[in-house]
Protein backbone atom coordinates (compact mmCIF):
# COMPACT_ATOMS: atom_id res chain seq x y z
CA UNK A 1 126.80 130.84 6.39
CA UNK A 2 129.13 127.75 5.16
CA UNK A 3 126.40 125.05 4.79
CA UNK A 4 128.66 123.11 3.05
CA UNK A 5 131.14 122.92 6.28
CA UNK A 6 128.56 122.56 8.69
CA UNK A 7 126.73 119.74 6.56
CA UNK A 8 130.19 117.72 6.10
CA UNK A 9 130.90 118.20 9.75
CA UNK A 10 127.15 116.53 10.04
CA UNK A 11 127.86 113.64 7.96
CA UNK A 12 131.26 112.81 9.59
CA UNK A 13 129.72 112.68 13.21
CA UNK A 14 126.33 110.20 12.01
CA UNK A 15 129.24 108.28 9.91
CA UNK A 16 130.83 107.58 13.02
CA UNK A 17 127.93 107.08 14.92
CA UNK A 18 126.79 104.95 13.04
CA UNK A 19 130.05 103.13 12.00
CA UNK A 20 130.51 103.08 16.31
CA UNK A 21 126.14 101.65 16.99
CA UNK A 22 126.00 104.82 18.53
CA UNK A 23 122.72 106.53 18.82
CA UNK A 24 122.78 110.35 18.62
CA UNK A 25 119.76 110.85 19.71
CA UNK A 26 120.47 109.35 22.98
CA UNK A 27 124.23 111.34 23.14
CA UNK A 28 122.23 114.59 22.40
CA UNK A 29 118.66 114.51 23.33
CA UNK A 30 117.75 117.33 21.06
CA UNK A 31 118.34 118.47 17.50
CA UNK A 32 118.96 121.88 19.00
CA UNK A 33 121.66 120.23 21.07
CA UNK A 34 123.26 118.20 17.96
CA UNK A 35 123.15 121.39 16.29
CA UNK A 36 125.01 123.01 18.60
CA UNK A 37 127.62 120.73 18.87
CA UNK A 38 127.90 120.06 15.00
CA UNK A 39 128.38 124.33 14.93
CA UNK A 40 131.00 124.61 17.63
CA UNK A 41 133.09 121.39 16.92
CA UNK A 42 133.33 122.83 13.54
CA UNK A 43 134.61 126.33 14.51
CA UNK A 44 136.90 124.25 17.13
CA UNK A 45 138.21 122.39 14.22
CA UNK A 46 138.49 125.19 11.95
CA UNK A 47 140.88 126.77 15.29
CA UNK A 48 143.26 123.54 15.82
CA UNK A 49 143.24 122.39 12.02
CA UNK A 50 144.18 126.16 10.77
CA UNK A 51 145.80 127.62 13.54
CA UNK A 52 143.52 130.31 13.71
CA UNK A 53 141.60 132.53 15.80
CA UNK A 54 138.29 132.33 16.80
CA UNK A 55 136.79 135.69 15.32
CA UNK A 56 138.37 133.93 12.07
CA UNK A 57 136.95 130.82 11.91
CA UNK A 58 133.83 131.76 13.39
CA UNK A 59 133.80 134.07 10.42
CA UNK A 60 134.42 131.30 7.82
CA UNK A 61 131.54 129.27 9.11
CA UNK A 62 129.34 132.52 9.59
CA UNK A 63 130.33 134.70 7.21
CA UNK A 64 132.74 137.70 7.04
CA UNK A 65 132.49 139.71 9.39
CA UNK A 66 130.22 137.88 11.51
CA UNK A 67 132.02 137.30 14.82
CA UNK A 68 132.35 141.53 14.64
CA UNK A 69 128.84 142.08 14.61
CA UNK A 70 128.51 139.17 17.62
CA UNK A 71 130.69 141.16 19.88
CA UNK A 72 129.10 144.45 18.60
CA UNK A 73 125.67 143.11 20.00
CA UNK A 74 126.87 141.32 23.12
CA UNK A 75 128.97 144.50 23.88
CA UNK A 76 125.69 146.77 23.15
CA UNK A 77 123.49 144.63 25.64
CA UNK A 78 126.47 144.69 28.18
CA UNK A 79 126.21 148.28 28.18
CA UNK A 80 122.27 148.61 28.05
């Protein structure tokens, strides 16, 4: 996993939220739900920035070969 990504992705959103008086907490209710967006904003940015798929980026913020083994295990419960 890219912690370093995901962390500077983090930073920039409370920068701005801050920087803006803006209260995440009341945007997001949850840190699971901050979380979540902080992990797909960065694989959307990753997309538009790079041009790139999805399997790729989520793979740069996941690991190699991580989307693969996503789809292997969706696919496999699917099929269950």
């Amino acid at each position: 996993m890219n912690t370093e990504l995901l962390n500077a992705v983090k930073d920039q959103i409370i920068n701005i939220a801050n920087e803006n008086g803006m209260i995440l907490k009341n945007e997001f209710g949850t840190v699971e739900n901050f979380q979540k967006f902080v992990f797909s904003l960065t694989i959307k940015m990753i997309m538009e920035i790079g041009n790139i798929s999805v399997e790729r980026a989520y793979d740069m913020v996941m690991g190699e070969g991580s989307f693969q083994n996503l789809s292997n295990d969706i696919w496999e419960q699917l099929n269950a």
